[in-house]
C-alpha atoms as a PDB file:
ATOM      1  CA  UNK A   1     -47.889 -63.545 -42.925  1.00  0.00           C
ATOM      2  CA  UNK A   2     -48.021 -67.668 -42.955  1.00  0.00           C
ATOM      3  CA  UNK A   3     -45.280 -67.966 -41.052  1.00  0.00           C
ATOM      4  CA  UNK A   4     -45.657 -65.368 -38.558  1.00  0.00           C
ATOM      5  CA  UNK A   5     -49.064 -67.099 -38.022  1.00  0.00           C
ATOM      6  CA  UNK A   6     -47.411 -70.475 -37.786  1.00  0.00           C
ATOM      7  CA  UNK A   7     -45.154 -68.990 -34.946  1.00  0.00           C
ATOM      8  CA  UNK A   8     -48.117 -67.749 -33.126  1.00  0.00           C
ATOM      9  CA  UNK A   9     -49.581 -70.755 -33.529  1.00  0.00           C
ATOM     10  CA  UNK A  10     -47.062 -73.399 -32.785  1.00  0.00           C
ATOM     11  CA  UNK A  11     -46.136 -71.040 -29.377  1.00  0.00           C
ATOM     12  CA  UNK A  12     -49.539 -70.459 -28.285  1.00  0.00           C
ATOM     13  CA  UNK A  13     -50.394 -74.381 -28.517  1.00  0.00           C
ATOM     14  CA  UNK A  14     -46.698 -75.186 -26.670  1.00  0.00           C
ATOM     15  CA  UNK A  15     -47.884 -73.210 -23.633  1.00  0.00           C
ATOM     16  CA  UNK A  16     -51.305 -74.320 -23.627  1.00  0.00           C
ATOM     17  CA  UNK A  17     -49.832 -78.757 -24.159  1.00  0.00           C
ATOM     18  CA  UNK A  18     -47.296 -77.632 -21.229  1.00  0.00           C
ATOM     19  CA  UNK A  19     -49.984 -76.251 -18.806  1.00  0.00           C
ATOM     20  CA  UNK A  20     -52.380 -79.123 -19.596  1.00  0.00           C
ATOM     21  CA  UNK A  21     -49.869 -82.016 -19.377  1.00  0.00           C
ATOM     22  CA  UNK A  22     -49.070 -80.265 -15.852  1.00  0.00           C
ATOM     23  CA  UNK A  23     -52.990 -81.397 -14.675  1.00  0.00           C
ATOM     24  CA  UNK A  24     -52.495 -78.323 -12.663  1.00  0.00           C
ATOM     25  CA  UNK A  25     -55.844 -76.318 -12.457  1.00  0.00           C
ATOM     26  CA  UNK A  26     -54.530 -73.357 -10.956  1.00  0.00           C
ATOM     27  CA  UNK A  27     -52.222 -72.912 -13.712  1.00  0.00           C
ATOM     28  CA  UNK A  28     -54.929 -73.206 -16.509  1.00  0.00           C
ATOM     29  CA  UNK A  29     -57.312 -70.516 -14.084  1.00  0.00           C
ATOM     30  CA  UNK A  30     -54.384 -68.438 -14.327  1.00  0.00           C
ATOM     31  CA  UNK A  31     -54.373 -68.881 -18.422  1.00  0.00           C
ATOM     32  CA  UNK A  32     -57.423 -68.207 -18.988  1.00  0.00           C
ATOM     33  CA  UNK A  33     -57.763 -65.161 -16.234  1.00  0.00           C
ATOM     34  CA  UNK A  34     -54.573 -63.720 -18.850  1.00  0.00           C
ATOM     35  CA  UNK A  35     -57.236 -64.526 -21.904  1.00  0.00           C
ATOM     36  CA  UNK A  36     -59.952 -62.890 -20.446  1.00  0.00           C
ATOM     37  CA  UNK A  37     -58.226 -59.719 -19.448  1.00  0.00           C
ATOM     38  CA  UNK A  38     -56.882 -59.138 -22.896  1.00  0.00           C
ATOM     39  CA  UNK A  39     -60.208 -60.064 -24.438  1.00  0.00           C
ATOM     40  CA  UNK A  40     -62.106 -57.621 -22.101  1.00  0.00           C
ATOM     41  CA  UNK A  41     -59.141 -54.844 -23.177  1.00  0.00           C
ATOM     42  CA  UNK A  42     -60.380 -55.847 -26.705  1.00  0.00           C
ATOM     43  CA  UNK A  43     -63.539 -55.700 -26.171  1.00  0.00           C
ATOM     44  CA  UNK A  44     -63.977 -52.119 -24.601  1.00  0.00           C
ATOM     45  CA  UNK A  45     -61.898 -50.789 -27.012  1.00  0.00           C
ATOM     46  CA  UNK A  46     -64.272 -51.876 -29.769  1.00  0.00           C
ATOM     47  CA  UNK A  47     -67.305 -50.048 -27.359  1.00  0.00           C
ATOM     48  CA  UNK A  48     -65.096 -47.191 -27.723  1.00  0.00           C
ATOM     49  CA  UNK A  49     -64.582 -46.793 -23.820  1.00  0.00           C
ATOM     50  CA  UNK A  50     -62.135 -44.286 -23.245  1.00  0.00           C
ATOM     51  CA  UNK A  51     -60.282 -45.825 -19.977  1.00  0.00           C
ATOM     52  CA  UNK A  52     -59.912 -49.561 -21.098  1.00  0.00           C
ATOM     53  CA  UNK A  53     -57.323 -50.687 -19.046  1.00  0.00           C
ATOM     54  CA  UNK A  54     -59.017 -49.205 -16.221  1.00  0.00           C
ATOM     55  CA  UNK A  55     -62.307 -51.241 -17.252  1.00  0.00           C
ATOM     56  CA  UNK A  56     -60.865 -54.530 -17.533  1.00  0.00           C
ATOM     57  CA  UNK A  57     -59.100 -53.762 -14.094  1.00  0.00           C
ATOM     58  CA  UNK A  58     -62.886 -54.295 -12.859  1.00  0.00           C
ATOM     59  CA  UNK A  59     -63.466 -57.107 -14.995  1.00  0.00           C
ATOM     60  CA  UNK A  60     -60.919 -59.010 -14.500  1.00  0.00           C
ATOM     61  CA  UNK A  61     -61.222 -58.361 -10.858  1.00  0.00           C
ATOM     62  CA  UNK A  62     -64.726 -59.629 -10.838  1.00  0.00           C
ATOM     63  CA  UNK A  63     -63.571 -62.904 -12.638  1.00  0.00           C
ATOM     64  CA  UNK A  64     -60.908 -63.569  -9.795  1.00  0.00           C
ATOM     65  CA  UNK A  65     -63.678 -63.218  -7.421  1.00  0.00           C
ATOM     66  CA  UNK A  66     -65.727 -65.487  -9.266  1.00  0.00           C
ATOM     67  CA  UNK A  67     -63.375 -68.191  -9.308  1.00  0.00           C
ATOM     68  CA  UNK A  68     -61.940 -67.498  -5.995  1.00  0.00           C
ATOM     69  CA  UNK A  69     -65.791 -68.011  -4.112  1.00  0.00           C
ATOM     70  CA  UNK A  70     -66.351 -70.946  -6.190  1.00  0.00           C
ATOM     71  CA  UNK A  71     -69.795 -69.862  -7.174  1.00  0.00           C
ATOM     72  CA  UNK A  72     -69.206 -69.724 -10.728  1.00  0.00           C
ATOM     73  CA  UNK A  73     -69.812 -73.334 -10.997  1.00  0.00           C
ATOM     74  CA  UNK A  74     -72.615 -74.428  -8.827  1.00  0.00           C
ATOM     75  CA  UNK A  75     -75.685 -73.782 -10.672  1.00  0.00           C
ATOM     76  CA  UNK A  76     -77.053 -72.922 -13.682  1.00  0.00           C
ATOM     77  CA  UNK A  77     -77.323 -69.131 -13.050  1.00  0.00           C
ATOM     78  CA  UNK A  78     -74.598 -67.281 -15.305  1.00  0.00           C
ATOM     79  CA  UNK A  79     -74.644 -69.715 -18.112  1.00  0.00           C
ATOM     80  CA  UNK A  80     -77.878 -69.584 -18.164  1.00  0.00           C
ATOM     81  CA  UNK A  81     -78.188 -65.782 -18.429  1.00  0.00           C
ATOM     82  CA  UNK A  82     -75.224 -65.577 -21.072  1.00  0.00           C
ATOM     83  CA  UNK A  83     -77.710 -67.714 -23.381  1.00  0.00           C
ATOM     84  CA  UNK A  84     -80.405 -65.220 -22.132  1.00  0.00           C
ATOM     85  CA  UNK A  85     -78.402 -62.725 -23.397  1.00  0.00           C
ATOM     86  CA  UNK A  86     -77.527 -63.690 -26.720  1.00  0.00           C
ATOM     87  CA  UNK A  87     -80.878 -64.954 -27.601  1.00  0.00           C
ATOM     88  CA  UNK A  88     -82.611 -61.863 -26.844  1.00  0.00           C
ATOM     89  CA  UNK A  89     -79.909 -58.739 -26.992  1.00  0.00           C
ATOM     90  CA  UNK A  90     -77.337 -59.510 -28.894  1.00  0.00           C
ATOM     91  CA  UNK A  91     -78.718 -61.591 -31.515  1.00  0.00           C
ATOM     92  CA  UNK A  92     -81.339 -59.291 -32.886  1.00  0.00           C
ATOM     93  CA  UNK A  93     -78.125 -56.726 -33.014  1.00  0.00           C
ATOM     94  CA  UNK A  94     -76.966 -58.478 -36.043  1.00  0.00           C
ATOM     95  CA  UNK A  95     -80.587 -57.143 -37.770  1.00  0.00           C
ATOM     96  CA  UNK A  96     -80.894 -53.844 -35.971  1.00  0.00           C
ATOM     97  CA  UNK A  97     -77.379 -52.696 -36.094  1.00  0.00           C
ATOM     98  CA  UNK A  98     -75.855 -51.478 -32.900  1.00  0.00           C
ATOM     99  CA  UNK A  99     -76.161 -47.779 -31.344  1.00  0.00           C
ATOM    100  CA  UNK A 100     -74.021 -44.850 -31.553  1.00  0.00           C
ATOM    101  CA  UNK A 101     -70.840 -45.317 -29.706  1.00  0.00           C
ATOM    102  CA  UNK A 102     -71.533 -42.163 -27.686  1.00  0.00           C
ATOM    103  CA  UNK A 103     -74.572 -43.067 -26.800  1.00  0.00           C
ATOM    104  CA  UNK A 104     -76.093 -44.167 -23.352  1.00  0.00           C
ATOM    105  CA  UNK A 105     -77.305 -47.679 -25.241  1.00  0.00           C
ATOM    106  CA  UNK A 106     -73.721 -48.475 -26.285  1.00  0.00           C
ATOM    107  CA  UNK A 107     -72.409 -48.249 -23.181  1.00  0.00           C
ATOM    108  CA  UNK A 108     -75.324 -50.697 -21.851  1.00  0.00           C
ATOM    109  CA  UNK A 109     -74.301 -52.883 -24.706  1.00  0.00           C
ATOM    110  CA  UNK A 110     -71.208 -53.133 -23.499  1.00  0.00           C
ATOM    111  CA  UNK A 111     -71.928 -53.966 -20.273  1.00  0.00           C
ATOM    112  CA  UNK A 112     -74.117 -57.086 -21.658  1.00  0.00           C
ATOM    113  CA  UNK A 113     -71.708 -58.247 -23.803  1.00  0.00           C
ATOM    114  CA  UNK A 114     -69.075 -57.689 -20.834  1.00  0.00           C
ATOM    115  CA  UNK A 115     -71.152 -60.377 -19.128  1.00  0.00           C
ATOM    116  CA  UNK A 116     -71.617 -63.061 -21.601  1.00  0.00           C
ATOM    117  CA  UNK A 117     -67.539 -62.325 -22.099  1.00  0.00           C
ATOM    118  CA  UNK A 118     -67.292 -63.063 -18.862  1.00  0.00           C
ATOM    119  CA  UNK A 119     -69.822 -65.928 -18.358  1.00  0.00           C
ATOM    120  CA  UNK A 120     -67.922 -67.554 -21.336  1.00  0.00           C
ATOM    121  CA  UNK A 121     -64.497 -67.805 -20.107  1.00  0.00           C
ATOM    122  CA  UNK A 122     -65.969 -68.707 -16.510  1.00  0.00           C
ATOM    123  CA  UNK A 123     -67.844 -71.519 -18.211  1.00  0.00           C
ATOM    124  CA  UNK A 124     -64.486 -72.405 -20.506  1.00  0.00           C
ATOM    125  CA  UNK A 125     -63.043 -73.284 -16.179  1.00  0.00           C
ATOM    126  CA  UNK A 126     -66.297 -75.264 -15.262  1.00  0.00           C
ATOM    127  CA  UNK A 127     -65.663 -77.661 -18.533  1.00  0.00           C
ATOM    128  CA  UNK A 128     -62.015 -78.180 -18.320  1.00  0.00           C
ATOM    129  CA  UNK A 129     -63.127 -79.498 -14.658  1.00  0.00           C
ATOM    130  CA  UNK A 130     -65.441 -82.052 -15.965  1.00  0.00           C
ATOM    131  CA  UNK A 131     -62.542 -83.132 -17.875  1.00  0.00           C
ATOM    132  CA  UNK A 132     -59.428 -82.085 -20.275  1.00  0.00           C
ATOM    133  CA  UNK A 133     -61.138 -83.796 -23.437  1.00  0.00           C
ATOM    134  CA  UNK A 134     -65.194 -82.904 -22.879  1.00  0.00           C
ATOM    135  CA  UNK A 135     -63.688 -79.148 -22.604  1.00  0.00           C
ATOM    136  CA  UNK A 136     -61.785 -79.440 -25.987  1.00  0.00           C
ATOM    137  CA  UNK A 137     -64.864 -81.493 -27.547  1.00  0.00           C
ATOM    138  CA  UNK A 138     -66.877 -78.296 -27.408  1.00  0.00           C
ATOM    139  CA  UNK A 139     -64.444 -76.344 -28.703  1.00  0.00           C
ATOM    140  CA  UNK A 140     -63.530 -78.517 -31.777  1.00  0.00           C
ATOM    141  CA  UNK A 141     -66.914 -78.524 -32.715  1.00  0.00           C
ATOM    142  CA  UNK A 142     -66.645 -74.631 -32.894  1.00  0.00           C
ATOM    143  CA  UNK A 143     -63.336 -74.974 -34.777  1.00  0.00           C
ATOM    144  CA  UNK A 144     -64.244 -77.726 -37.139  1.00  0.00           C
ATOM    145  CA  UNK A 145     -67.229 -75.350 -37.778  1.00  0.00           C
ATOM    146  CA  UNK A 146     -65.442 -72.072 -38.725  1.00  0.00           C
ATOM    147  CA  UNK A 147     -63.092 -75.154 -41.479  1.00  0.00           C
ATOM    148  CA  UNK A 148     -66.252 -76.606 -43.010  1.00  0.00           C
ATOM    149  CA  UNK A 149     -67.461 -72.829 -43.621  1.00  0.00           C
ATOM    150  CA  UNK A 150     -64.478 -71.722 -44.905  1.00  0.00           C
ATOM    151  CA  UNK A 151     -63.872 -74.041 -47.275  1.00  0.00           C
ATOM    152  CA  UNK A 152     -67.587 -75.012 -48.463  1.00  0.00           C
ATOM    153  CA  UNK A 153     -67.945 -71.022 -48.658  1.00  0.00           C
ATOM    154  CA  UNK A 154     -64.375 -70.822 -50.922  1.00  0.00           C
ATOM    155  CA  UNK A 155     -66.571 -73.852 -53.311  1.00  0.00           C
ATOM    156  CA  UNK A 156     -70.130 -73.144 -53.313  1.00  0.00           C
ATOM    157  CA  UNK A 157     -70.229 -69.673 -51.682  1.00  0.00           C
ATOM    158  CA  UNK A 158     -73.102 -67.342 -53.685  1.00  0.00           C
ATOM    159  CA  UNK A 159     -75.380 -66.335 -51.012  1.00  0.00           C
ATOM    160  CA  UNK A 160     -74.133 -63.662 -48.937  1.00  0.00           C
ATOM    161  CA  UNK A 161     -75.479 -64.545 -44.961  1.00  0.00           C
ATOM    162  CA  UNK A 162     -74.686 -61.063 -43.788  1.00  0.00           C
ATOM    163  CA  UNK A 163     -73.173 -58.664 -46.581  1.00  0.00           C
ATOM    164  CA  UNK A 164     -73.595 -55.461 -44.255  1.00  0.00           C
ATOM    165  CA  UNK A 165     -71.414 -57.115 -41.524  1.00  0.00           C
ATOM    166  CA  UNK A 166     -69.080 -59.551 -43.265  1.00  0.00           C
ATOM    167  CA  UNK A 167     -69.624 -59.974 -46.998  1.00  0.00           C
ATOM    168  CA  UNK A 168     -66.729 -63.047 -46.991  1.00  0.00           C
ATOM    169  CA  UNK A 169     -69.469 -65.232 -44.895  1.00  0.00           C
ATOM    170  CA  UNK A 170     -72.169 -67.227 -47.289  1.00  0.00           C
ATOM    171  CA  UNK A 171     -74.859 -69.577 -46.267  1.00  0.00           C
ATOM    172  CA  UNK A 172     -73.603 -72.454 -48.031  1.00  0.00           C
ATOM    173  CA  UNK A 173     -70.469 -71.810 -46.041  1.00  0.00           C
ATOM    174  CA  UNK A 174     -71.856 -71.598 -42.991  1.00  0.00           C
ATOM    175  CA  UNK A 175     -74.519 -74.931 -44.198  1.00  0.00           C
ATOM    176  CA  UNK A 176     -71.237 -76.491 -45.317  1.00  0.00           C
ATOM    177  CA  UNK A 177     -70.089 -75.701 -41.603  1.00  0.00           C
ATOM    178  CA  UNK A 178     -73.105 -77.525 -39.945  1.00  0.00           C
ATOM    179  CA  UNK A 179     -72.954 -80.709 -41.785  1.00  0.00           C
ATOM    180  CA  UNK A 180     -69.251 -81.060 -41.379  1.00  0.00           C
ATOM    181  CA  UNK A 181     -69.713 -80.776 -37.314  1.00  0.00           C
ATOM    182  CA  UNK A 182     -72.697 -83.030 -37.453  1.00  0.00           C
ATOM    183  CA  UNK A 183     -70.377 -85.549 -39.492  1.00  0.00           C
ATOM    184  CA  UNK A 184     -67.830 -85.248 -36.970  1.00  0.00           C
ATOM    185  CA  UNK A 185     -70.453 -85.634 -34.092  1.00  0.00           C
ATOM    186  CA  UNK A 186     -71.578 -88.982 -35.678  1.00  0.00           C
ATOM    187  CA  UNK A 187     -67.711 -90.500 -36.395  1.00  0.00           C
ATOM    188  CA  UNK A 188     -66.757 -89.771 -32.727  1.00  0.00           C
ATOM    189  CA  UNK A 189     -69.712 -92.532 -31.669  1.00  0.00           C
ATOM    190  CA  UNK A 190     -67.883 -94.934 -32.907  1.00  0.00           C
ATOM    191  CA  UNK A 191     -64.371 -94.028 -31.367  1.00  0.00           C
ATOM    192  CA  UNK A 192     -64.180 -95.571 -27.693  1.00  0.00           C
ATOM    193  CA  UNK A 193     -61.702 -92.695 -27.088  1.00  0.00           C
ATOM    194  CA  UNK A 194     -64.268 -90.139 -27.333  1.00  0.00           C
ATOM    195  CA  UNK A 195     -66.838 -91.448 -25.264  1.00  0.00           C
ATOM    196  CA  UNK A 196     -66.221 -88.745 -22.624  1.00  0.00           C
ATOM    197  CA  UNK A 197     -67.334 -86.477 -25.447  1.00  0.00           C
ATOM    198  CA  UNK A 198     -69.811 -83.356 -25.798  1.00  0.00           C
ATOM    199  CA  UNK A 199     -71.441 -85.142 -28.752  1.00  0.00           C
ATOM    200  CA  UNK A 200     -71.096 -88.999 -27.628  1.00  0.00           C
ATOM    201  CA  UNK A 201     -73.045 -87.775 -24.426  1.00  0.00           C
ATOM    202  CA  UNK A 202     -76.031 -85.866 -26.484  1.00  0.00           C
ATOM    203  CA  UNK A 203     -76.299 -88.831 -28.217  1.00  0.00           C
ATOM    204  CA  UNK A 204     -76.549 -91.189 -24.690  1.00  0.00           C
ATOM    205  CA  UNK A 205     -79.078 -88.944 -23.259  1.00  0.00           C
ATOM    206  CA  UNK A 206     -81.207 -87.929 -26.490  1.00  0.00           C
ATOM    207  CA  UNK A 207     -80.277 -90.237 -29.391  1.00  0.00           C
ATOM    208  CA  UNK A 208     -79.096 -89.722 -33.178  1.00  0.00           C
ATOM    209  CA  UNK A 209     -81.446 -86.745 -33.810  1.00  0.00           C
ATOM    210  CA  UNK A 210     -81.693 -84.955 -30.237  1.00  0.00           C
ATOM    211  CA  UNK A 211     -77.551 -84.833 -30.561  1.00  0.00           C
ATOM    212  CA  UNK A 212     -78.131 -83.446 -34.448  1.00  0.00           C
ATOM    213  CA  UNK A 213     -80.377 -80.361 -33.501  1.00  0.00           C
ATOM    214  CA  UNK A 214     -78.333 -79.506 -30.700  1.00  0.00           C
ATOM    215  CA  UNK A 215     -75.167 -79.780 -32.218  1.00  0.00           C
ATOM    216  CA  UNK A 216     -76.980 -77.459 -35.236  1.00  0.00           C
ATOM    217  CA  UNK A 217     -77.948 -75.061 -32.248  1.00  0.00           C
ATOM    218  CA  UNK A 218     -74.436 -74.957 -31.213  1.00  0.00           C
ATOM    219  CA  UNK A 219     -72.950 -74.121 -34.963  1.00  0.00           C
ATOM    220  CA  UNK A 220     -75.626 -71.500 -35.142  1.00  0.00           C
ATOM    221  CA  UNK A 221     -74.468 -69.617 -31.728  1.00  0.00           C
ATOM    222  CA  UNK A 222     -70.633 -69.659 -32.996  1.00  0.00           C
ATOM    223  CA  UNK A 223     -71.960 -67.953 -36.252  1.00  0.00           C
ATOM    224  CA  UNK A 224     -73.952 -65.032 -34.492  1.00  0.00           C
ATOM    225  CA  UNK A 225     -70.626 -65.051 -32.448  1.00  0.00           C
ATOM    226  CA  UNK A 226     -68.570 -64.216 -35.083  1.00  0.00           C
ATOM    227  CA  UNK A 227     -70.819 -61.721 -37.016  1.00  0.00           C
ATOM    228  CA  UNK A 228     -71.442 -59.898 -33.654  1.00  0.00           C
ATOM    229  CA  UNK A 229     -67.608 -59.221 -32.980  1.00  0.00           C
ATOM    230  CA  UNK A 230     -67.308 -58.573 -36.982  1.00  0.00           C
ATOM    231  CA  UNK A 231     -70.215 -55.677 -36.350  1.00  0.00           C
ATOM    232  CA  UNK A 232     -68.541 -54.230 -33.773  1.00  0.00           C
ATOM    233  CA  UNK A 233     -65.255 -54.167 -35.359  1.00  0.00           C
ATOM    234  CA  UNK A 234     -66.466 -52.625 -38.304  1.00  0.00           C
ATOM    235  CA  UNK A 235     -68.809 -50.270 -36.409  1.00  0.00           C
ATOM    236  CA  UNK A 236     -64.830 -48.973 -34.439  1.00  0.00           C
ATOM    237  CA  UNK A 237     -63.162 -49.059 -37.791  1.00  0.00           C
ATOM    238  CA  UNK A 238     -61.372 -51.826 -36.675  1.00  0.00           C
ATOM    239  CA  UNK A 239     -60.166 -54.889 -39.353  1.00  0.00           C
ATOM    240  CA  UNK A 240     -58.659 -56.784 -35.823  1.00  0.00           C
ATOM    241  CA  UNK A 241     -59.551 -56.501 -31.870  1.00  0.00           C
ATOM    242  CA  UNK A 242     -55.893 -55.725 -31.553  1.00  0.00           C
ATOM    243  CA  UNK A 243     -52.556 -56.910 -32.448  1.00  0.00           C
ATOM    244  CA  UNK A 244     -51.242 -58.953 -29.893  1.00  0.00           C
ATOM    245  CA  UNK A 245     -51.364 -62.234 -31.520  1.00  0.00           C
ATOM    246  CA  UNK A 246     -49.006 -61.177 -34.479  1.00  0.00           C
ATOM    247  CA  UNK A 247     -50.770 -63.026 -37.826  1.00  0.00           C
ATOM    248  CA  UNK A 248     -54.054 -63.859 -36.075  1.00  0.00           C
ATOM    249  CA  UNK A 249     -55.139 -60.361 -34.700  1.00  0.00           C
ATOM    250  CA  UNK A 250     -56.280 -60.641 -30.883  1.00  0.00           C
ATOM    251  CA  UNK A 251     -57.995 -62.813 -28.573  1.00  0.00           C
ATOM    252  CA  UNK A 252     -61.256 -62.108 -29.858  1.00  0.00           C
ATOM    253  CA  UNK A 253     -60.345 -62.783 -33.010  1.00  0.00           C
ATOM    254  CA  UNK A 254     -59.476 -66.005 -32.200  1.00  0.00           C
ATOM    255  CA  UNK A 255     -62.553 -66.712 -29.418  1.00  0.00           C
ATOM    256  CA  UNK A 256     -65.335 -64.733 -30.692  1.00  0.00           C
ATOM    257  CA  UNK A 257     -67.465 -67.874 -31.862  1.00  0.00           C
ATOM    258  CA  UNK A 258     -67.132 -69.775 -28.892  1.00  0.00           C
ATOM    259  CA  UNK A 259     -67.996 -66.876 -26.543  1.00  0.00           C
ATOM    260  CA  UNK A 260     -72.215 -67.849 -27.315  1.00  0.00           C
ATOM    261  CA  UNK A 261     -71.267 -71.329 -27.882  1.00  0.00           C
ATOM    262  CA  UNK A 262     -69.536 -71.907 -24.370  1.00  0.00           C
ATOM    263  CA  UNK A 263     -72.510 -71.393 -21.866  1.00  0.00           C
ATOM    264  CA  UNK A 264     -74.711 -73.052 -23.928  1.00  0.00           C
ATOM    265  CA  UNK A 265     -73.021 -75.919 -23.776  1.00  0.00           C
ATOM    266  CA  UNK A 266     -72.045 -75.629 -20.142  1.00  0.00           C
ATOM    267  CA  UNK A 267     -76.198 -75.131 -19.873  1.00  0.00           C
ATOM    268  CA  UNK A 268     -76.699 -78.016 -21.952  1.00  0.00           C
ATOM    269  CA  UNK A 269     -74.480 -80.052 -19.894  1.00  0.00           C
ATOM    270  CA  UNK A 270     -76.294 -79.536 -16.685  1.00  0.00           C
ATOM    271  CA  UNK A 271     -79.106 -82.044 -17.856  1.00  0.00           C
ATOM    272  CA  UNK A 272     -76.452 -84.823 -19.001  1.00  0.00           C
END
């Protein structure tokens, strides 16, 4: 299983270095337009929608338009409302479990989270065109969030954060997670290379402890991220969103933390 996720690994990053090193921003549109229609496939096969091909048709159809008009990136409006939309119907999912599958309210569920899917991989586009390495600064922070938890969890792990969704997550892991980000937040100030940073620019507008809470804000989002997608997958019975990426799972697997942690920052980027 290693190895097969090594190969997954080492291919996926091969396309994504060749695309990149291309500067071509039609060719990364077209990437991530791929990513989101397999992580919309995912993701209404978790709501248990019975036609999901034809349902990411309309998504990803809705995405092209998006990008195509431009609109996705002149104001604040969709980021805005995915963060709207975590903070006040997905969140409180995670403590008042999620409705019957055949129910009307699931299929409204879906259609939320079907936005903020949306609004997070349109928002992924609007960072990459503010530049390469502020887009990759966001999602590091994500990544080096999901390492610190894992391995401060595997050492001090005792509290369970969430046992009814995902019994492997602790809050010293996910504490563990926090401080490591904020650690790496506070080393990249004194890189010149990273100046053109996520957290070197928090820190320009706001200062030490303005970057520090929103940085905290940001490692809470990818955690409600991650528990959300593990609800729904064990709601469907489901121990992946699919098995496309052989030795990772799917796409969602792989993107669920950032989906919350994307617009925010795209929102929080407006003001610097």
């Amino acid at each position: 299983m290693l190895r097969t996720r090594i190969i997954t690994a080492v291919v996926l990053l091969i396309v994504l270095l060749a695309i990149l090193s291309s500067g071509s921003w039609l060719a990364f549109a077209t990437l991530t337009a791929v990513f989101f229609a397999v992580a919309s496939w995912e993701c209404l096969r978790l709501f248990g929608n019975k036609s999901p091909v034809a349902g990411t048709v309309i998504w990803v159809a809705a995405f092209v338009w998006l990008v195509y008009s431009g609109s996705f990136n002149q104001n604040m409006l969709l980021p805005g409302l995915c963060v709207a939309i975590w903070a006040l119907r997905l969140t409180p999912s995670l403590a008042l479990g999620l409705p019957p599958q055949e129910s009307v309210s699931n299929k409204l569920l879906a259609g939320i989270y079907g936005i903020a899917l949306l609004g997070a991989f349109l928002s992924i586009l609007v960072l990459f065109e503010r530049s390469v390495l502020y887009m990759f600064s966001v999602m590091t922070l994500v990544w080096i969030a999901d390492v610190g938890a894992y391995f401060s969890g595997k050492a001090f792990g005792k509290r369970k954060l969430a046992p009814s969704i995902s019994p492997g997550k602790s809050w010293e892991g996910a504490i563990g997670g926090a401080l490591l980000v904020v650690l790496a937040g506070c080393i990249s100030l004194a890189l010149p290379a990273l100046q053109d940073t996520f957290a070197v620019q928090l820190h320009q507008k706001w200062g030490l402890i303005g970057m520090v809470v929103i940085l905290l804000v940001v490692v809470a989002a990818s955690v409600v991220g991650d528990l959300f997608e593990s609800q729904l997958k064990r709601r469907a019975g489901m121990k992946d969103s699919s098995n496309l990426l052989p030795g990772h799972g799917g796409v969602l697997d792989r993107l669920d933390a950032l989906i919350p942690t994307v617009p925010l920052a795209v929102l929080v980027s407006y003001w610097l």
